[in-house]
N, C-alpha and C. Protein backbone atom coordinates (compact mmCIF):
# COMPACT_ATOMS: atom_id res chain seq x y z
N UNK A 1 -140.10 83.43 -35.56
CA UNK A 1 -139.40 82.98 -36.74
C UNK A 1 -137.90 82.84 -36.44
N UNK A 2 -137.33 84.01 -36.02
CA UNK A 2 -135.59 84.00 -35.49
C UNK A 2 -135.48 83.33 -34.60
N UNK A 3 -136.25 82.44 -33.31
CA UNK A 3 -136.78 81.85 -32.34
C UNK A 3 -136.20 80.20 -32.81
N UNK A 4 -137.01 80.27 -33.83
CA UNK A 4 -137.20 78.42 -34.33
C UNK A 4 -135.55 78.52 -34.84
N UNK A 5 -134.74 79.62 -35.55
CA UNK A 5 -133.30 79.15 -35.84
C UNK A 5 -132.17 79.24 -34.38
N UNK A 6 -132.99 79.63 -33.56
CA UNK A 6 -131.73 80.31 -32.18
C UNK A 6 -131.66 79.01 -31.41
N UNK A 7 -133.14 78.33 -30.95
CA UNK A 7 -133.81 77.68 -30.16
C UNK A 7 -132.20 76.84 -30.14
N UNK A 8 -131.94 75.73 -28.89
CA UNK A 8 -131.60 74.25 -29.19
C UNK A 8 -129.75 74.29 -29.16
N UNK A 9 -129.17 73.90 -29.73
CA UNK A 9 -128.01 73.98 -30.36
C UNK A 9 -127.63 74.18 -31.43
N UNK A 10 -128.67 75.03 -32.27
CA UNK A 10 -128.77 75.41 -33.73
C UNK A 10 -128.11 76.68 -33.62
N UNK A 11 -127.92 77.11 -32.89
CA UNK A 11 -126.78 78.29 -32.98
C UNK A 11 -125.70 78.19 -32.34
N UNK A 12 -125.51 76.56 -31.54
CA UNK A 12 -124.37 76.52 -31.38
C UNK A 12 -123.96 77.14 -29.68
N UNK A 13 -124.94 77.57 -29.12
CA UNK A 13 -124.61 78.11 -27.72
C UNK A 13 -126.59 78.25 -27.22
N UNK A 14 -126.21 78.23 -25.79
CA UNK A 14 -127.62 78.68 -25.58
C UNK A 14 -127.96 79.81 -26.13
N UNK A 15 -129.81 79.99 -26.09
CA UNK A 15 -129.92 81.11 -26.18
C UNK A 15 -130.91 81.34 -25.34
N UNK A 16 -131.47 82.61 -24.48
CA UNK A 16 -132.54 82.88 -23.99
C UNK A 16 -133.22 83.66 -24.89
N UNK A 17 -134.34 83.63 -24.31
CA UNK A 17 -135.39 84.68 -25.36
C UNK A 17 -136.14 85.29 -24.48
N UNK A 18 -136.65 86.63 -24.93
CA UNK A 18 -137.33 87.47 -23.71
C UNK A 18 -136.16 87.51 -22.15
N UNK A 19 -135.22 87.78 -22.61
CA UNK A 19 -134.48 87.96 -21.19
C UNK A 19 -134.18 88.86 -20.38
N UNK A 20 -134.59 89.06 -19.42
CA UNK A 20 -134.21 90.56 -18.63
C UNK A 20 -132.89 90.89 -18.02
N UNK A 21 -132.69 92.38 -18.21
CA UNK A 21 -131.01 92.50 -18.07
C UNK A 21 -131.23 93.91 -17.13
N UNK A 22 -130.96 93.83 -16.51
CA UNK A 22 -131.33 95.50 -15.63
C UNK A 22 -132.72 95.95 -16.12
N UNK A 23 -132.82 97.01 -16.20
CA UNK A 23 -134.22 97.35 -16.55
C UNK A 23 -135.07 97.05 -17.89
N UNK A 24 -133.96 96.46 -18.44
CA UNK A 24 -134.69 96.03 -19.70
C UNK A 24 -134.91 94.34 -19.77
N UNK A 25 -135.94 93.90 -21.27
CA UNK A 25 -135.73 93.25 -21.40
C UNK A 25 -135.18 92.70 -23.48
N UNK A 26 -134.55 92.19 -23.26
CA UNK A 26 -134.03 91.65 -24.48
C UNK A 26 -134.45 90.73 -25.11
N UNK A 27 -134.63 91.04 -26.14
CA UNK A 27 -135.49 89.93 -27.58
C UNK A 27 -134.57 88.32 -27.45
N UNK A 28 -133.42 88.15 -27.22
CA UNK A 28 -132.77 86.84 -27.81
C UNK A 28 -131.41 87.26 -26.47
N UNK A 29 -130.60 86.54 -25.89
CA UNK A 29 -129.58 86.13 -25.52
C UNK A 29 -128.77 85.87 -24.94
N UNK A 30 -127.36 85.55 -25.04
CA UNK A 30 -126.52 84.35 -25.27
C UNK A 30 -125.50 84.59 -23.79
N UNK A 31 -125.95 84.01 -23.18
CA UNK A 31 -125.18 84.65 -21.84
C UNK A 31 -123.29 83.88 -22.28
N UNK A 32 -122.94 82.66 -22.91
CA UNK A 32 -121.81 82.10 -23.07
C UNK A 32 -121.13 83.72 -24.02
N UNK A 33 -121.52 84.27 -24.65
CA UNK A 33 -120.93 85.38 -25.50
C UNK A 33 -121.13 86.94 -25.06
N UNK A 34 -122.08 86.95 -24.25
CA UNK A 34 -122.87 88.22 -23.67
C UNK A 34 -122.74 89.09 -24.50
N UNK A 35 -123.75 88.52 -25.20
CA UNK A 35 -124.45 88.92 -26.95
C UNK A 35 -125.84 89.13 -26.44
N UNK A 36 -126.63 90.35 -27.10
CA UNK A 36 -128.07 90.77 -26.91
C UNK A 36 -128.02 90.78 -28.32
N UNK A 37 -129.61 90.14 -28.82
CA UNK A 37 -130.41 90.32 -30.15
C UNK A 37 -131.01 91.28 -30.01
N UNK A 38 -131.28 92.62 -30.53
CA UNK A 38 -132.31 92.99 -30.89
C UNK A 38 -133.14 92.93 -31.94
N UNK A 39 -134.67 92.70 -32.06
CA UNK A 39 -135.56 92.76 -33.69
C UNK A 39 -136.11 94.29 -33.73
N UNK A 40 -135.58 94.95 -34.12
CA UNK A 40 -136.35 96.12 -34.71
C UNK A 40 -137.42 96.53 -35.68
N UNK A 41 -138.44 97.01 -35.04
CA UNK A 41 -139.47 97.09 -35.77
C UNK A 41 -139.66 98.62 -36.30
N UNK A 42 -140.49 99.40 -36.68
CA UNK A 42 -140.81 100.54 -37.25
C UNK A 42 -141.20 101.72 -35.82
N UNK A 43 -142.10 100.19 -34.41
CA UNK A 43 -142.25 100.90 -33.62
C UNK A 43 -141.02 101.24 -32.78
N UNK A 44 -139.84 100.64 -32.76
CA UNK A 44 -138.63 101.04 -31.92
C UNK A 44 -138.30 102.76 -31.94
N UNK A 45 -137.73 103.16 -30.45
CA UNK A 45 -137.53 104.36 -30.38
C UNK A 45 -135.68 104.64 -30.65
N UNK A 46 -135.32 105.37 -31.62
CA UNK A 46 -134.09 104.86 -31.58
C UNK A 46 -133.02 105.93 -30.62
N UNK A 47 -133.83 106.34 -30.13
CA UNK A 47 -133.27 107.18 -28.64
C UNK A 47 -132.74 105.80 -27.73
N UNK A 48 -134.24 105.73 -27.41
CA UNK A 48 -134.27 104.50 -26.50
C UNK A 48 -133.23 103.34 -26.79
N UNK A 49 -133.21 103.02 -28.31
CA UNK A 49 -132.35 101.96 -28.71
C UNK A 49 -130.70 102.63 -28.29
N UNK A 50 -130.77 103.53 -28.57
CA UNK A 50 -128.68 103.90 -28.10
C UNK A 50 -128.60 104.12 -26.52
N UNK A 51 -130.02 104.46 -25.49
CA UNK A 51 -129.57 104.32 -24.46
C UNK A 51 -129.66 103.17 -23.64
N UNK A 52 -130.33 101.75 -24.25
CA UNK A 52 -130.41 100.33 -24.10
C UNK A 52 -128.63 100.08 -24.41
N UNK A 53 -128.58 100.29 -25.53
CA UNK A 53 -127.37 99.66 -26.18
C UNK A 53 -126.18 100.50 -25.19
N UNK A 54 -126.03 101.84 -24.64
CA UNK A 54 -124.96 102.21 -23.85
C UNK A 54 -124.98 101.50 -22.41
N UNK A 55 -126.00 101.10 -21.95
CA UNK A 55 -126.23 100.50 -20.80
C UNK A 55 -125.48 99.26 -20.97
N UNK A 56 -125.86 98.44 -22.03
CA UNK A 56 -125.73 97.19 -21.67
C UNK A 56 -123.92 97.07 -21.99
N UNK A 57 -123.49 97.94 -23.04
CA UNK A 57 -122.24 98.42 -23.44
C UNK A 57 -121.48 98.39 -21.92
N UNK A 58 -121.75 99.08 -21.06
CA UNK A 58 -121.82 99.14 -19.55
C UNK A 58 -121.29 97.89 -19.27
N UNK A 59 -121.91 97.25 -19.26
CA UNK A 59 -122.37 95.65 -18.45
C UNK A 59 -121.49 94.83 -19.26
N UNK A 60 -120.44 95.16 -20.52
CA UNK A 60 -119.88 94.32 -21.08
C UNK A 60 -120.29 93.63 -22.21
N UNK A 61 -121.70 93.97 -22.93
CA UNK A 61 -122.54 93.00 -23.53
C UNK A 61 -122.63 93.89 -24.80
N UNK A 62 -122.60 93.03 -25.45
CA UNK A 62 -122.44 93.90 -27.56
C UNK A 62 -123.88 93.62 -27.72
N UNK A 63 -124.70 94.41 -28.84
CA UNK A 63 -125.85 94.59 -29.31
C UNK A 63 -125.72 93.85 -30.68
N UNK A 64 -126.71 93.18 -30.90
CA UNK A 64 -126.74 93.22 -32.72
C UNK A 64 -128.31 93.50 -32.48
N UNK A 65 -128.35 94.85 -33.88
CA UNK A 65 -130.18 94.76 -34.06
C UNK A 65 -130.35 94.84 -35.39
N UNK A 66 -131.20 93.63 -35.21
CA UNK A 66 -131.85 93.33 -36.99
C UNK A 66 -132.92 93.86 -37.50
N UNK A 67 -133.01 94.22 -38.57
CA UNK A 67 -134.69 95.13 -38.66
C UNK A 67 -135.80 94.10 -38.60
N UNK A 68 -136.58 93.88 -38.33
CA UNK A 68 -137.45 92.66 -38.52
C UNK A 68 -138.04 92.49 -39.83
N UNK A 69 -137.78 93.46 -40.95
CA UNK A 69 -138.19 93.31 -42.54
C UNK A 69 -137.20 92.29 -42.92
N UNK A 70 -135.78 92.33 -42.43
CA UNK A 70 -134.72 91.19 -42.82
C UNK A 70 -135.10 89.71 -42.67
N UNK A 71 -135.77 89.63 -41.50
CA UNK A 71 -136.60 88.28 -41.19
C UNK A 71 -137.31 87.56 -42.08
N UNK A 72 -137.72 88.29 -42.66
CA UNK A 72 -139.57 87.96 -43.74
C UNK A 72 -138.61 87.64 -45.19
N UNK A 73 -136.87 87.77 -45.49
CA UNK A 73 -136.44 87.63 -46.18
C UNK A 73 -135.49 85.99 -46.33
N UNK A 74 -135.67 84.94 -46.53
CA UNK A 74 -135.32 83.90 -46.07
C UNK A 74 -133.72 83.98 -46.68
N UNK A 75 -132.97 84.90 -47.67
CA UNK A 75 -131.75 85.20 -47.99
C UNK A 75 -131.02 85.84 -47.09
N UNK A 76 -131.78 87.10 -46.21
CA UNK A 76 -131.33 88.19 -45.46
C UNK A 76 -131.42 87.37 -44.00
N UNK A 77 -132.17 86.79 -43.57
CA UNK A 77 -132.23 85.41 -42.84
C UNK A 77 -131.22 85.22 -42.45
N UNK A 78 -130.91 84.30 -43.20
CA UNK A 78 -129.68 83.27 -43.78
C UNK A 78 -128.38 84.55 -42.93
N UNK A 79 -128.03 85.58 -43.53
CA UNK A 79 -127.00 86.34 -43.67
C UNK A 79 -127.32 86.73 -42.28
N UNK A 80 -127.78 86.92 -41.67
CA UNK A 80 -127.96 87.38 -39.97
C UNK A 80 -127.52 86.35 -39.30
N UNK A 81 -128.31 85.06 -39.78
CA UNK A 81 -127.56 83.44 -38.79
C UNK A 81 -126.38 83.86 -38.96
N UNK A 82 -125.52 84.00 -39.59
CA UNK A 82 -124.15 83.99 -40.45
C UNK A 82 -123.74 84.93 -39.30
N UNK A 83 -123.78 86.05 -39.22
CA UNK A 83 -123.53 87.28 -38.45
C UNK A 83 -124.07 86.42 -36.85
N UNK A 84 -125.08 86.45 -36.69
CA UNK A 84 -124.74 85.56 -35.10
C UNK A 84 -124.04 84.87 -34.66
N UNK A 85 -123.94 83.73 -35.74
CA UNK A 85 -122.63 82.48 -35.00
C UNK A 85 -121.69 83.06 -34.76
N UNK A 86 -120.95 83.85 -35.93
CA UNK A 86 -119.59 84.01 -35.93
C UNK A 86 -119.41 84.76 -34.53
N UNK A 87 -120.45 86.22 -34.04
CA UNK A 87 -120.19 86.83 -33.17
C UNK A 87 -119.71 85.90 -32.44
N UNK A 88 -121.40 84.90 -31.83
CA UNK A 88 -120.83 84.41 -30.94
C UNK A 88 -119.72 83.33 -30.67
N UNK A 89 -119.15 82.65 -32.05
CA UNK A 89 -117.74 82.31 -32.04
C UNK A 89 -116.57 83.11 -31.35
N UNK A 90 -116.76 84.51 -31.91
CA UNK A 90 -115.71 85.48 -31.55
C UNK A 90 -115.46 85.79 -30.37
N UNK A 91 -117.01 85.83 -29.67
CA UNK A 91 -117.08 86.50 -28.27
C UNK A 91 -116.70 85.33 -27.11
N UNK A 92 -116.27 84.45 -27.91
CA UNK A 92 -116.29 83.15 -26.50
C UNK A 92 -117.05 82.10 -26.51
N UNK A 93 -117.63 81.78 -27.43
CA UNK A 93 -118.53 80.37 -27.26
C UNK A 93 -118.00 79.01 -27.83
């Protein structure tokens, strides 16, 4: 679903999806902003999630993680695109 709005030049910068970054791999992104998506689900470990996010912190690269209930909301949607571009406006794209 977040896929069909990232895809293309609809966000305005590439995006990868499923991308691997050191030992991990990442839901969505944007190497022009070195921006990582995360979708958070119920199964996420949120251990795991702050020692993903200090790693990549490491490497120079900002996190955004969306819950994936925000998704299924086509308002809350909307307000995340909003929150992506701009990042990646901010970060360099």
């Amino acid at each position: 679903m977040l896929w069909q709005e990232l895809r293309g030049d609809k966000a305005r910068a590439r995006v990868r999806r499923q991308h691997p970054l050191g030992p991990y791999v990442i839901d969505f992104y944007v190497p022009s902003a070195r921006l990582a998506i995360e979708v958070d689900g119920e199964q996420h470990d949120p251990a795991a999630n702050r020692k993903r996010d200090a790693y990549l912190r490491r490497q120079g690269i900002q996190t955004l993680r969306i819950p994936s209930l925000d998704l299924f909301d086509d308002v809350r949607r909307g307000e995340w695109l909003q929150v992506i571009e701009r990042t990646i406006h901010e970060r360099g794209s």
